[in-house]
C-alpha atoms as a PDB file:
ATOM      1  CA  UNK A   1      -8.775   3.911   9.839  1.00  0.00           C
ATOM      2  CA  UNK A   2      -7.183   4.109   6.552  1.00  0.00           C
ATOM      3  CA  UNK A   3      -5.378   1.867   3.913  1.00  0.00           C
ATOM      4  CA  UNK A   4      -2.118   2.905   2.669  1.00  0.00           C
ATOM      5  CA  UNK A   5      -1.327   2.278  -0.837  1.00  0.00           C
ATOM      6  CA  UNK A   6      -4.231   3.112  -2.828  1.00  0.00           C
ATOM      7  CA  UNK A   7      -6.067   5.740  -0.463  1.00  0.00           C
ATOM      8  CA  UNK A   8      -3.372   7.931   1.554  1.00  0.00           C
ATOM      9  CA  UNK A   9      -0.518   7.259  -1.424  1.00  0.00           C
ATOM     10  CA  UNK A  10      -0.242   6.096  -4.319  1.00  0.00           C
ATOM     11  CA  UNK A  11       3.390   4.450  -5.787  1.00  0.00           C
ATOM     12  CA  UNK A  12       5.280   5.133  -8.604  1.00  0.00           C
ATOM     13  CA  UNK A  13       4.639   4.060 -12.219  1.00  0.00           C
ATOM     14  CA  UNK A  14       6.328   0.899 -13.257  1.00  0.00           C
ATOM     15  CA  UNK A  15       8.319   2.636 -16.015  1.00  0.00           C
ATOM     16  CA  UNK A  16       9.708   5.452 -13.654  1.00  0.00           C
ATOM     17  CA  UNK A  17      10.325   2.297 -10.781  1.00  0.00           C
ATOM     18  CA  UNK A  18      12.273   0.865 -13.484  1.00  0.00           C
ATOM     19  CA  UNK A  19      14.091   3.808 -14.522  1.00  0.00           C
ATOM     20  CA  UNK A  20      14.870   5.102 -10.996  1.00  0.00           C
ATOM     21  CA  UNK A  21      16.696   1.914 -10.703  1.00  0.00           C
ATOM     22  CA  UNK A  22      18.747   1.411 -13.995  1.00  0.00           C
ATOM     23  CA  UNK A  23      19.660   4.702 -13.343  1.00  0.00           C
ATOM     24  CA  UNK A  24      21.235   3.921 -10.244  1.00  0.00           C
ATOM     25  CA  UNK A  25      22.702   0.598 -11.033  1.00  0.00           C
ATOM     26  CA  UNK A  26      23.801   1.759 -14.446  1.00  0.00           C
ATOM     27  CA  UNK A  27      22.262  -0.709 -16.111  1.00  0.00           C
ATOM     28  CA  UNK A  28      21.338   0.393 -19.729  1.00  0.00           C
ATOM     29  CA  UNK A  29      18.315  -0.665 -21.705  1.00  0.00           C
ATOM     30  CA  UNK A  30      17.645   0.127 -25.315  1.00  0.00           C
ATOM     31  CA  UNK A  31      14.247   1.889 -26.021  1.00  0.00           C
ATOM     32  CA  UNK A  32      12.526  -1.465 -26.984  1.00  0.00           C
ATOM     33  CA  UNK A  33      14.257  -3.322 -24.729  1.00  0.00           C
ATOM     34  CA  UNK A  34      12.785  -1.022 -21.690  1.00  0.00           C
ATOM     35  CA  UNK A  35       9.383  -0.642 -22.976  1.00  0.00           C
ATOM     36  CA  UNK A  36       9.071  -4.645 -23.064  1.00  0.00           C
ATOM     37  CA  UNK A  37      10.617  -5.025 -19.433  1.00  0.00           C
ATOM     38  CA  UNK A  38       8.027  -2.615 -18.209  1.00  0.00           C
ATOM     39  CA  UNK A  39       4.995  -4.199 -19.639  1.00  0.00           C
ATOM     40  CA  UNK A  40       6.866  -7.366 -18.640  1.00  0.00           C
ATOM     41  CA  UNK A  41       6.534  -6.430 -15.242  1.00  0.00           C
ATOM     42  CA  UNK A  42       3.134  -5.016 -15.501  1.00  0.00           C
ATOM     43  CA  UNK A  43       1.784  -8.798 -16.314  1.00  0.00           C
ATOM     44  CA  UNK A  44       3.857 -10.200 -13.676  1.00  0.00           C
ATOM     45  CA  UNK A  45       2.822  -7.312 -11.032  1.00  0.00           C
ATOM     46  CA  UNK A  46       6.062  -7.412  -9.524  1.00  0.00           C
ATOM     47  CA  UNK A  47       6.054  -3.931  -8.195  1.00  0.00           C
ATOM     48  CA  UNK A  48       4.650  -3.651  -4.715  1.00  0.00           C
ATOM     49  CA  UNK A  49       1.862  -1.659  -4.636  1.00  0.00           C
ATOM     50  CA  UNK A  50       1.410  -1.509  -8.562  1.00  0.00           C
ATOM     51  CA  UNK A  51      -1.359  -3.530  -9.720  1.00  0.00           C
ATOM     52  CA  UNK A  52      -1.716  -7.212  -9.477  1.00  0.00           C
ATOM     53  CA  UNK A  53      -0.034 -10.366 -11.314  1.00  0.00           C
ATOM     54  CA  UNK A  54      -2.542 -11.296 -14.194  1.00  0.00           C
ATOM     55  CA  UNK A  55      -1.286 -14.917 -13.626  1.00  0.00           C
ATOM     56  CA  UNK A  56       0.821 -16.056 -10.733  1.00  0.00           C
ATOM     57  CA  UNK A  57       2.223 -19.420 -11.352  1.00  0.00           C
ATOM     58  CA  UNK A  58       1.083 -22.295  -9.248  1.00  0.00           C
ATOM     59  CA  UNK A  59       4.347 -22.664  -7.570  1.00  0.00           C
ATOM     60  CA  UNK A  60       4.058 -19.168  -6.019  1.00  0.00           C
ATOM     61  CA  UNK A  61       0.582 -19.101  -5.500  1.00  0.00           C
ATOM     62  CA  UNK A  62       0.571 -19.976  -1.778  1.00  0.00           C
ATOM     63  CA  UNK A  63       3.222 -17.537  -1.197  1.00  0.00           C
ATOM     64  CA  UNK A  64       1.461 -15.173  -2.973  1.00  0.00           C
ATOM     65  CA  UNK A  65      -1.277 -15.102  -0.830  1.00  0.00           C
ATOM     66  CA  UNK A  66       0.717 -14.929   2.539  1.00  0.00           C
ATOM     67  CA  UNK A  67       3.210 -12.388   1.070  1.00  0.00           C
ATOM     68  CA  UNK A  68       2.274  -9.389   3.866  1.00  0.00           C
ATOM     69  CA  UNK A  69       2.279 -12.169   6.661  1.00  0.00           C
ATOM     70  CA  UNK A  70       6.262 -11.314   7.376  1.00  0.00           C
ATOM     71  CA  UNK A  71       9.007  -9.273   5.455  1.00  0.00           C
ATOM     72  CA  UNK A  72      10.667 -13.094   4.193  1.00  0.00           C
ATOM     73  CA  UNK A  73       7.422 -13.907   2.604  1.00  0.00           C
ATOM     74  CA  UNK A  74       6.883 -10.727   0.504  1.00  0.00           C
ATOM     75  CA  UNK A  75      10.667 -10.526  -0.340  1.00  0.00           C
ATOM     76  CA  UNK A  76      10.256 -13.690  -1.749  1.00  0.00           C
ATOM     77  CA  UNK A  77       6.975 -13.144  -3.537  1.00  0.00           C
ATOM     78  CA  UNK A  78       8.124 -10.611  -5.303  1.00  0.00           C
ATOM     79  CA  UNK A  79      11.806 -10.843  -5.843  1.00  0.00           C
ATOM     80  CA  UNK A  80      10.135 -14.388  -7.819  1.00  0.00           C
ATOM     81  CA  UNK A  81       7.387 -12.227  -9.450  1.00  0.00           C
ATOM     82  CA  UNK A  82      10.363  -9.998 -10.952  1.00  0.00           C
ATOM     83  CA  UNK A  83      12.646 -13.147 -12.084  1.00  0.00           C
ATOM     84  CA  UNK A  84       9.571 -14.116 -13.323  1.00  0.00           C
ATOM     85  CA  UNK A  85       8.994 -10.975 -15.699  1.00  0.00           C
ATOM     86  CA  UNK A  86      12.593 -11.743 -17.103  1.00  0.00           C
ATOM     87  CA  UNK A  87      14.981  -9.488 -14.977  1.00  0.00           C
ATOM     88  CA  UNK A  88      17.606 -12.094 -13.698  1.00  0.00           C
ATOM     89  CA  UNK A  89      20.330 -10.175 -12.668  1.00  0.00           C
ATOM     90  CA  UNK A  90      20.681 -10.039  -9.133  1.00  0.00           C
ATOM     91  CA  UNK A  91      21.921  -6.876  -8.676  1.00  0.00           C
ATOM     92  CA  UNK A  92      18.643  -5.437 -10.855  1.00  0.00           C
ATOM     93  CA  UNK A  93      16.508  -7.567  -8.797  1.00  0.00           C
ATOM     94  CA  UNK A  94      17.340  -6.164  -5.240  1.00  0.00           C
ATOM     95  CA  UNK A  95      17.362  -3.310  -6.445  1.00  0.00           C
ATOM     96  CA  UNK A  96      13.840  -3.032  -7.826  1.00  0.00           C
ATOM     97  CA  UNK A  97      12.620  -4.614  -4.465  1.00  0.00           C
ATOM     98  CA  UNK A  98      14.649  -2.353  -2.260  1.00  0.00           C
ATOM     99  CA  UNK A  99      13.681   0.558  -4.634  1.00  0.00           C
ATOM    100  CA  UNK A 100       9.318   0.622  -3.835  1.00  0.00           C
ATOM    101  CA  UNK A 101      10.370   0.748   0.073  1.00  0.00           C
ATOM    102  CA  UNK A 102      12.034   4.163  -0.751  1.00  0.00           C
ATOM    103  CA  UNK A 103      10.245   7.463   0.121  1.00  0.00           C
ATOM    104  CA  UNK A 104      10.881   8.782  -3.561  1.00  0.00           C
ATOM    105  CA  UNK A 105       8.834   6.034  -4.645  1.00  0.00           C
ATOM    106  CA  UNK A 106       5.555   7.017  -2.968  1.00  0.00           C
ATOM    107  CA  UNK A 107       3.202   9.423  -3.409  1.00  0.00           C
ATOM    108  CA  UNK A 108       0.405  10.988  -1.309  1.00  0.00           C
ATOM    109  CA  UNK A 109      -2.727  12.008  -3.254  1.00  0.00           C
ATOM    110  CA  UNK A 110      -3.405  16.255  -3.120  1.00  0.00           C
ATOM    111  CA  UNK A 111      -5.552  15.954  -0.019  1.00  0.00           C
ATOM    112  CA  UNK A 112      -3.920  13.474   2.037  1.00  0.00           C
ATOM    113  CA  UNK A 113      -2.174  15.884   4.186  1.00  0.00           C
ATOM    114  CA  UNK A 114      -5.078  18.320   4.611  1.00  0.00           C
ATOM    115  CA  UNK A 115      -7.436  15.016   5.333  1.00  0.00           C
ATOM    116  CA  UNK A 116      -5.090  13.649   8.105  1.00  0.00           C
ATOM    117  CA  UNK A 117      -4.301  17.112   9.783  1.00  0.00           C
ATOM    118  CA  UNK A 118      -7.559  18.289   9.911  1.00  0.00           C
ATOM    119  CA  UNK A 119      -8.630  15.266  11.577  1.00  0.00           C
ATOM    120  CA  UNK A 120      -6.292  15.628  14.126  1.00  0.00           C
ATOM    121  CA  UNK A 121      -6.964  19.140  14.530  1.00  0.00           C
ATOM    122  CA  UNK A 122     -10.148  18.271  15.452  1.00  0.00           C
ATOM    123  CA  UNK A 123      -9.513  15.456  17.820  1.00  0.00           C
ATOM    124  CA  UNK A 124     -10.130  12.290  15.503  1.00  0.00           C
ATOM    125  CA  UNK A 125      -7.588  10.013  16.494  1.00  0.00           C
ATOM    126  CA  UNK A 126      -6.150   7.621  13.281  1.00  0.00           C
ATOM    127  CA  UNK A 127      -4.980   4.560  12.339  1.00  0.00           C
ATOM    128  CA  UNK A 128      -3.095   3.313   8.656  1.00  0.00           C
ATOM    129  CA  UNK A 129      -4.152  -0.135   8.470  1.00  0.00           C
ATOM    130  CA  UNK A 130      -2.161  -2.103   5.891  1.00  0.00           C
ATOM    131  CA  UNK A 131      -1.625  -5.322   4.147  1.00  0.00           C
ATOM    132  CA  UNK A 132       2.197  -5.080   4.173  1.00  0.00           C
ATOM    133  CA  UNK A 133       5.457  -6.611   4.292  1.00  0.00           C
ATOM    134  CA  UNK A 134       7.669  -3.721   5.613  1.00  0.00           C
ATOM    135  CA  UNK A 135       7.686  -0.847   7.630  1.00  0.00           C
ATOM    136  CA  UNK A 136       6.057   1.469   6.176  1.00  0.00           C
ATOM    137  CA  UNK A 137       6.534   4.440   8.900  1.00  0.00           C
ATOM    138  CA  UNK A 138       9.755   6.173   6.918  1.00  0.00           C
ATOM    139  CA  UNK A 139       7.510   6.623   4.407  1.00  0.00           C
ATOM    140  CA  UNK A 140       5.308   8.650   6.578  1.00  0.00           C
ATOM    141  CA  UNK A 141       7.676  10.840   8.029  1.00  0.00           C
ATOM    142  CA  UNK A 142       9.248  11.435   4.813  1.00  0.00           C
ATOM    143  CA  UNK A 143       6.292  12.647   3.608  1.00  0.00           C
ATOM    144  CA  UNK A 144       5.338  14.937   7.030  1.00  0.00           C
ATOM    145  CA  UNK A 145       2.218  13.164   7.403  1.00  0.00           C
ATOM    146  CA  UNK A 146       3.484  10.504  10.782  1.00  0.00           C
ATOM    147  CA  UNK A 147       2.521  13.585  12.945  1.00  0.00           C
ATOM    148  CA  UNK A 148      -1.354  13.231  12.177  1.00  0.00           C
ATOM    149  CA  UNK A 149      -0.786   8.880  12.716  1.00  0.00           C
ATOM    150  CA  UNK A 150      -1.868   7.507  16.364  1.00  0.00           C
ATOM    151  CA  UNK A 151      -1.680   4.189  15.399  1.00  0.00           C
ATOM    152  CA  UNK A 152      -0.157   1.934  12.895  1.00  0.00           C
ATOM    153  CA  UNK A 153      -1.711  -1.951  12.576  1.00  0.00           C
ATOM    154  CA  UNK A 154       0.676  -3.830   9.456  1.00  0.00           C
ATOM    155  CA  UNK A 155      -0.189  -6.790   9.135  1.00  0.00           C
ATOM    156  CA  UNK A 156       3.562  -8.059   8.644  1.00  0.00           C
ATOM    157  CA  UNK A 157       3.792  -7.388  12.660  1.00  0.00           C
ATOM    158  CA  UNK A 158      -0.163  -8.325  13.456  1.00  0.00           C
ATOM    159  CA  UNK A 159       0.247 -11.457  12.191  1.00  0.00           C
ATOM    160  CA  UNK A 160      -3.367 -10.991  10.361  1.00  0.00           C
ATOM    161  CA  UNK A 161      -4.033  -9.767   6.736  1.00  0.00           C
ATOM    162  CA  UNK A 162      -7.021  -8.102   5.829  1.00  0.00           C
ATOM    163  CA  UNK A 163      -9.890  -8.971   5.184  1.00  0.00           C
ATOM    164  CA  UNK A 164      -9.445 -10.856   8.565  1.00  0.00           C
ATOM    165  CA  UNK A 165     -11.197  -8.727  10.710  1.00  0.00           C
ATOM    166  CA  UNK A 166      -8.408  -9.340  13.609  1.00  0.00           C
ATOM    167  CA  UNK A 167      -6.248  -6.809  11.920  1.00  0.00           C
ATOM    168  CA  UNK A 168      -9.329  -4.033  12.562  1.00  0.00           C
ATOM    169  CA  UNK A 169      -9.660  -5.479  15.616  1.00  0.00           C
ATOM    170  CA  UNK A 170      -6.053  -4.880  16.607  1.00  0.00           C
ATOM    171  CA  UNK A 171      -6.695  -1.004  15.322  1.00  0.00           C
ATOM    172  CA  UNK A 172      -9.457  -0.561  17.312  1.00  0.00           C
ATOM    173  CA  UNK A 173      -8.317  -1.769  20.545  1.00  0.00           C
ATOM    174  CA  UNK A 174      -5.215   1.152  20.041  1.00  0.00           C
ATOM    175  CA  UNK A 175      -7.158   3.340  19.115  1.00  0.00           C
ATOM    176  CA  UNK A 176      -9.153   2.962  22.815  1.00  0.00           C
ATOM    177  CA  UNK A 177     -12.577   2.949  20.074  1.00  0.00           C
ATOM    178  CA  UNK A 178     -15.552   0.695  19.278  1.00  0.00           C
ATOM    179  CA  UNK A 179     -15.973  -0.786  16.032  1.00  0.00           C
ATOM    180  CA  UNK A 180     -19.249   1.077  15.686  1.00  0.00           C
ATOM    181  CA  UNK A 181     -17.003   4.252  16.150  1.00  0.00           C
ATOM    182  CA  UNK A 182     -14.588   3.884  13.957  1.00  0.00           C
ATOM    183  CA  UNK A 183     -14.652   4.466   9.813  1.00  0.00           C
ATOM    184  CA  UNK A 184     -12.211   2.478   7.167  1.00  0.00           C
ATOM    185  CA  UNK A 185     -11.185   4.161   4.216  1.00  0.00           C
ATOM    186  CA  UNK A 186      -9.860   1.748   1.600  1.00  0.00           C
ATOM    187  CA  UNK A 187      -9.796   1.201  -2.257  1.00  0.00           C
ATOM    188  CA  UNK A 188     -10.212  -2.610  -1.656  1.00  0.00           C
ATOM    189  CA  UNK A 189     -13.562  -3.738  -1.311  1.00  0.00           C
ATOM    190  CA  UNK A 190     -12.817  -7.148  -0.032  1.00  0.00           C
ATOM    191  CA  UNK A 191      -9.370  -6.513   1.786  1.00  0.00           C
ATOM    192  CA  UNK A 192     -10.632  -3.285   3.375  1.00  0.00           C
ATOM    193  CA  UNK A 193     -14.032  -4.139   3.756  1.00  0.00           C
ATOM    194  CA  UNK A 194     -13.152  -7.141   6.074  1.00  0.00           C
ATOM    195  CA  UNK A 195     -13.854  -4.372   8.604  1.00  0.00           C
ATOM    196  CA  UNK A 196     -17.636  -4.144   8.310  1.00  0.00           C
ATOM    197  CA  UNK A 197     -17.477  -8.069   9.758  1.00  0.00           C
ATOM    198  CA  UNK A 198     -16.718  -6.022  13.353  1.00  0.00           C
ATOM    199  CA  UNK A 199     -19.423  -3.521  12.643  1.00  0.00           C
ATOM    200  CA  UNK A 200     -17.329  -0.378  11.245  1.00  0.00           C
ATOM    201  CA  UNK A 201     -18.198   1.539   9.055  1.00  0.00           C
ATOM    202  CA  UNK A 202     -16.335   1.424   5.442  1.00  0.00           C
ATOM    203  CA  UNK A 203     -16.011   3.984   2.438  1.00  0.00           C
ATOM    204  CA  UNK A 204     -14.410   3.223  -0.620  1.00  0.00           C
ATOM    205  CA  UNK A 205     -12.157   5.281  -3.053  1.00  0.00           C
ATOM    206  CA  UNK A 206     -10.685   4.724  -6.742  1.00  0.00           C
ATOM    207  CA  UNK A 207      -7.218   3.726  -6.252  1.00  0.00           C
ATOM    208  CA  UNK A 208      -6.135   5.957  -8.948  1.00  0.00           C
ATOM    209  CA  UNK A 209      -2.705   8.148 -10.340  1.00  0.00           C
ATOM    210  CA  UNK A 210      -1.776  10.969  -7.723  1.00  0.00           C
ATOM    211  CA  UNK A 211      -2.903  13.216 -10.821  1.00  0.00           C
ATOM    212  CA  UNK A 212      -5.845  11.925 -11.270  1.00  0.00           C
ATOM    213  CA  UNK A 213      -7.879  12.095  -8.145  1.00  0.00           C
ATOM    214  CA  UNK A 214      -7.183  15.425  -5.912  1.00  0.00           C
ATOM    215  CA  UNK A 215     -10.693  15.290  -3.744  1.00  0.00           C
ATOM    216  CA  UNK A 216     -11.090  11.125  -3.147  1.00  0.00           C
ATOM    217  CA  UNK A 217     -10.535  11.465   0.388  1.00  0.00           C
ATOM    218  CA  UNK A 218     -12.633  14.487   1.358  1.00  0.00           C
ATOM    219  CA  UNK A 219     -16.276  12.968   1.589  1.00  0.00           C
ATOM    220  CA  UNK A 220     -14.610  11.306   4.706  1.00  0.00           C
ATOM    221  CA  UNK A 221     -15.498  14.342   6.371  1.00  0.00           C
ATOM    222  CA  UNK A 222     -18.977  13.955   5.849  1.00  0.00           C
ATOM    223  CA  UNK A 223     -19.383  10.767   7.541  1.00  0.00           C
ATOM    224  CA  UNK A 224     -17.769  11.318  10.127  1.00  0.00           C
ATOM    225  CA  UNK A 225     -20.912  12.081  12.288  1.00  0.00           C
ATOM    226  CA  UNK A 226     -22.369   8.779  11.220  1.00  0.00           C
ATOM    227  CA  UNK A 227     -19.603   6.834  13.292  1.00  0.00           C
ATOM    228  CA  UNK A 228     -20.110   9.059  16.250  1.00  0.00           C
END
Protein backbone atom coordinates (compact mmCIF):
# COMPACT_ATOMS: atom_id res chain seq x y z
CA UNK A 1 0.00 0.00 0.00
CA UNK A 2 1.25 3.35 -0.78
CA UNK A 3 0.44 7.11 -0.15
CA UNK A 4 0.23 9.36 -3.01
CA UNK A 5 1.46 12.77 -2.62
CA UNK A 6 4.59 12.65 -0.80
CA UNK A 7 5.83 8.95 -1.63
CA UNK A 8 4.75 7.92 -5.36
CA UNK A 9 4.63 11.94 -6.50
CA UNK A 10 5.42 14.79 -5.47
CA UNK A 11 3.42 18.32 -6.73
CA UNK A 12 4.56 21.27 -8.13
CA UNK A 13 6.28 24.21 -6.39
CA UNK A 14 4.00 26.95 -5.29
CA UNK A 15 5.74 29.55 -7.49
CA UNK A 16 5.51 27.38 -10.76
CA UNK A 17 1.50 26.47 -9.48
CA UNK A 18 1.18 30.08 -9.50
CA UNK A 19 2.79 30.80 -12.65
CA UNK A 20 1.20 27.92 -14.62
CA UNK A 21 -1.94 29.67 -13.80
CA UNK A 22 -1.37 33.49 -14.43
CA UNK A 23 -0.06 32.29 -17.43
CA UNK A 24 -3.14 30.86 -18.49
CA UNK A 25 -5.56 33.35 -17.16
CA UNK A 26 -3.37 36.22 -18.23
CA UNK A 27 -3.24 37.64 -15.19
CA UNK A 28 0.02 39.70 -14.73
CA UNK A 29 1.98 40.16 -11.55
CA UNK A 30 4.91 42.45 -11.06
CA UNK A 31 8.14 40.73 -9.72
CA UNK A 32 7.38 41.80 -6.06
CA UNK A 33 4.01 41.49 -6.38
CA UNK A 34 4.46 37.54 -7.34
CA UNK A 35 7.13 36.76 -4.97
CA UNK A 36 4.75 38.05 -2.01
CA UNK A 37 1.63 36.03 -3.41
CA UNK A 38 3.76 32.96 -3.37
CA UNK A 39 5.06 33.15 0.09
CA UNK A 40 1.50 34.35 0.76
CA UNK A 41 0.30 31.15 -0.15
CA UNK A 42 3.05 29.20 1.36
CA UNK A 43 1.73 30.48 5.02
CA UNK A 44 -1.73 29.87 4.10
CA UNK A 45 -0.88 26.25 2.47
CA UNK A 46 -3.42 26.68 -0.01
CA UNK A 47 -1.93 24.42 -2.57
CA UNK A 48 -3.08 20.85 -2.28
CA UNK A 49 -0.46 18.73 -1.65
CA UNK A 50 2.14 21.60 -0.84
CA UNK A 51 2.87 21.85 2.70
CA UNK A 52 0.52 22.74 5.42
CA UNK A 53 -1.29 26.11 6.64
CA UNK A 54 1.02 27.50 9.51
CA UNK A 55 -2.28 28.90 10.99
CA UNK A 56 -5.73 28.01 9.81
CA UNK A 57 -8.25 30.35 11.19
CA UNK A 58 -10.77 29.09 13.65
CA UNK A 59 -13.59 29.48 11.31
CA UNK A 60 -12.08 26.90 8.90
CA UNK A 61 -10.63 24.75 11.27
CA UNK A 62 -13.35 22.06 11.31
CA UNK A 63 -13.41 22.07 7.66
CA UNK A 64 -9.98 21.82 7.58
CA UNK A 65 -9.83 18.73 9.18
CA UNK A 66 -12.65 16.96 7.12
CA UNK A 67 -11.38 18.49 3.82
CA UNK A 68 -10.60 14.77 2.03
CA UNK A 69 -14.03 13.48 3.50
CA UNK A 70 -15.85 14.58 -0.04
CA UNK A 71 -14.77 16.77 -3.11
CA UNK A 72 -17.33 19.91 -1.51
CA UNK A 73 -15.34 19.86 1.61
CA UNK A 74 -11.79 20.19 0.15
CA UNK A 75 -13.04 22.66 -2.57
CA UNK A 76 -14.07 24.66 0.09
CA UNK A 77 -11.06 24.29 2.34
CA UNK A 78 -8.96 25.41 0.05
CA UNK A 79 -10.61 27.73 -2.35
CA UNK A 80 -10.94 29.70 1.56
CA UNK A 81 -7.24 28.91 2.31
CA UNK A 82 -6.39 30.82 -1.12
CA UNK A 83 -8.90 33.93 -0.44
CA UNK A 84 -7.29 33.74 2.61
CA UNK A 85 -3.59 34.28 1.24
CA UNK A 86 -5.05 37.44 -0.60
CA UNK A 87 -6.00 36.14 -4.17
CA UNK A 88 -9.73 37.30 -4.47
CA UNK A 89 -10.42 37.17 -7.88
CA UNK A 90 -12.56 34.46 -8.76
CA UNK A 91 -11.39 33.63 -11.87
CA UNK A 92 -7.57 33.26 -10.17
CA UNK A 93 -9.09 31.29 -7.50
CA UNK A 94 -10.66 28.38 -9.59
CA UNK A 95 -8.12 28.38 -11.37
CA UNK A 96 -5.40 27.65 -8.82
CA UNK A 97 -7.78 24.90 -7.38
CA UNK A 98 -8.59 23.36 -10.70
CA UNK A 99 -4.85 23.79 -11.63
CA UNK A 100 -3.12 20.98 -8.67
CA UNK A 101 -5.83 18.33 -10.10
CA UNK A 102 -3.96 18.64 -13.49
CA UNK A 103 -1.44 15.94 -14.59
CA UNK A 104 1.24 18.74 -15.39
CA UNK A 105 1.09 19.54 -11.88
CA UNK A 106 2.38 16.25 -10.46
CA UNK A 107 5.35 14.62 -10.34
CA UNK A 108 6.53 11.03 -9.72
CA UNK A 109 9.86 10.69 -7.87
CA UNK A 110 12.87 8.80 -10.30
CA UNK A 111 11.93 5.36 -9.02
CA UNK A 112 8.33 5.37 -8.81
CA UNK A 113 7.78 3.69 -12.03
CA UNK A 114 10.55 1.08 -11.67
CA UNK A 115 9.15 0.47 -7.84
CA UNK A 116 5.50 -0.12 -9.01
CA UNK A 117 6.38 -2.26 -12.18
CA UNK A 118 8.68 -4.37 -10.67
CA UNK A 119 6.28 -5.20 -8.10
CA UNK A 120 3.88 -6.21 -10.40
CA UNK A 121 6.25 -8.06 -12.37
CA UNK A 122 6.72 -10.07 -9.64
CA UNK A 123 3.21 -10.69 -8.53
CA UNK A 124 2.81 -8.06 -5.59
CA UNK A 125 -0.49 -6.83 -6.01
CA UNK A 126 -0.89 -2.73 -4.93
CA UNK A 127 -2.90 -0.35 -3.54
CA UNK A 128 -2.50 3.95 -3.49
CA UNK A 129 -4.11 4.76 -0.35
CA UNK A 130 -4.87 8.47 -0.05
CA UNK A 131 -6.21 11.23 2.02
CA UNK A 132 -7.95 13.01 -0.89
CA UNK A 133 -10.62 15.05 -2.20
CA UNK A 134 -10.60 14.09 -5.96
CA UNK A 135 -9.92 11.50 -8.23
CA UNK A 136 -6.77 11.07 -8.42
CA UNK A 137 -6.66 8.11 -11.19
CA UNK A 138 -5.98 10.69 -14.38
CA UNK A 139 -3.12 11.44 -12.70
CA UNK A 140 -1.98 7.93 -12.83
CA UNK A 141 -2.58 7.19 -16.24
CA UNK A 142 -1.10 10.33 -17.28
CA UNK A 143 1.84 9.43 -15.81
CA UNK A 144 1.81 5.43 -17.20
CA UNK A 145 1.99 4.20 -13.81
CA UNK A 146 -2.32 3.03 -13.42
CA UNK A 147 -1.11 -0.22 -15.15
CA UNK A 148 1.02 -1.40 -12.02
CA UNK A 149 -2.39 -0.06 -9.54
CA UNK A 150 -4.86 -3.05 -8.38
CA UNK A 151 -6.55 -1.05 -6.11
CA UNK A 152 -7.31 2.48 -5.29
CA UNK A 153 -8.87 3.29 -1.49
CA UNK A 154 -9.46 7.61 -1.45
CA UNK A 155 -10.76 8.45 1.24
CA UNK A 156 -13.15 11.12 -0.52
CA UNK A 157 -15.16 7.79 -1.74
CA UNK A 158 -14.28 5.53 1.61
CA UNK A 159 -15.77 7.81 3.64
CA UNK A 160 -12.63 7.34 6.19
CA UNK A 161 -9.40 9.49 6.38
CA UNK A 162 -6.32 8.18 7.52
CA UNK A 163 -5.10 7.58 10.27
CA UNK A 164 -8.50 5.73 10.72
CA UNK A 165 -7.50 2.43 10.21
CA UNK A 166 -10.96 1.69 8.19
CA UNK A 167 -9.40 3.24 5.17
CA UNK A 168 -6.45 0.26 5.39
CA UNK A 169 -9.00 -1.85 6.16
CA UNK A 170 -10.97 -1.07 3.01
CA UNK A 171 -7.39 -1.68 1.03
CA UNK A 172 -6.90 -4.79 2.41
CA UNK A 173 -10.12 -6.40 1.92
CA UNK A 174 -9.46 -5.47 -2.21
CA UNK A 175 -6.55 -6.43 -2.17
CA UNK A 176 -7.96 -10.25 -1.04
CA UNK A 177 -4.69 -9.74 1.84
CA UNK A 178 -4.22 -9.79 5.62
CA UNK A 179 -3.09 -6.90 7.42
CA UNK A 180 -0.06 -8.87 8.56
CA UNK A 181 0.62 -9.22 4.71
CA UNK A 182 0.46 -6.15 3.57
CA UNK A 183 3.27 -3.06 3.84
CA UNK A 184 2.32 0.93 3.84
CA UNK A 185 4.61 3.23 2.40
CA UNK A 186 3.91 6.80 3.49
CA UNK A 187 5.77 10.10 4.40
CA UNK A 188 3.15 10.72 7.20
CA UNK A 189 3.88 9.18 10.32
CA UNK A 190 0.56 9.69 11.91
CA UNK A 191 -1.79 9.71 8.74
CA UNK A 192 0.00 6.72 7.20
CA UNK A 193 0.91 5.03 10.17
CA UNK A 194 -2.82 4.63 11.23
CA UNK A 195 -2.15 1.32 9.47
CA UNK A 196 0.04 -0.39 12.07
CA UNK A 197 -3.42 -0.13 14.41
CA UNK A 198 -4.56 -3.33 11.93
CA UNK A 199 -1.19 -4.95 12.27
CA UNK A 200 0.62 -3.87 8.84
CA UNK A 201 3.57 -3.20 8.49
CA UNK A 202 4.67 0.64 7.78
CA UNK A 203 7.91 2.33 6.25
CA UNK A 204 8.40 5.83 6.08
CA UNK A 205 10.04 8.18 3.44
CA UNK A 206 11.09 12.05 3.32
CA UNK A 207 8.45 13.71 1.44
CA UNK A 208 10.93 15.64 -0.45
CA UNK A 209 11.46 17.69 -4.19
CA UNK A 210 11.31 15.09 -7.17
CA UNK A 211 15.12 16.25 -7.43
CA UNK A 212 16.00 15.60 -4.37
CA UNK A 213 15.30 12.04 -3.50
CA UNK A 214 15.82 9.46 -6.60
CA UNK A 215 16.20 6.04 -4.32
CA UNK A 216 13.35 6.79 -1.29
CA UNK A 217 11.25 4.12 -2.45
CA UNK A 218 13.68 1.27 -3.15
CA UNK A 219 14.36 -0.19 0.46
CA UNK A 220 10.65 -1.29 -0.08
CA UNK A 221 12.09 -4.10 -1.76
CA UNK A 222 13.86 -5.26 1.08
CA UNK A 223 11.01 -5.73 3.28
CA UNK A 224 9.07 -7.19 1.36
CA UNK A 225 9.86 -10.73 2.77
CA UNK A 226 9.06 -9.47 6.22
CA UNK A 227 5.23 -9.10 5.25
CA UNK A 228 5.21 -12.47 3.66
Amino acid sequence: MFDFSGTLLCVESIAHWLDAVLAETEVGLSGDEFAHTVERLTYHGAMPGGPNPQRVPARLERLWAERDLDAERHRAAYTALIREAGVTDPVLVDALYARHMTPEAWHPYPDTARTLGELSRGGVSVAVVSNIGWDLRPVFRAHGLDRWVDVYALSFEVGVQKPDPGIFRFACERLGLAPAETLMVGDDRRADGGAEALGARVHFVDHLPVDRRPHGLLPVFGLLGDTA
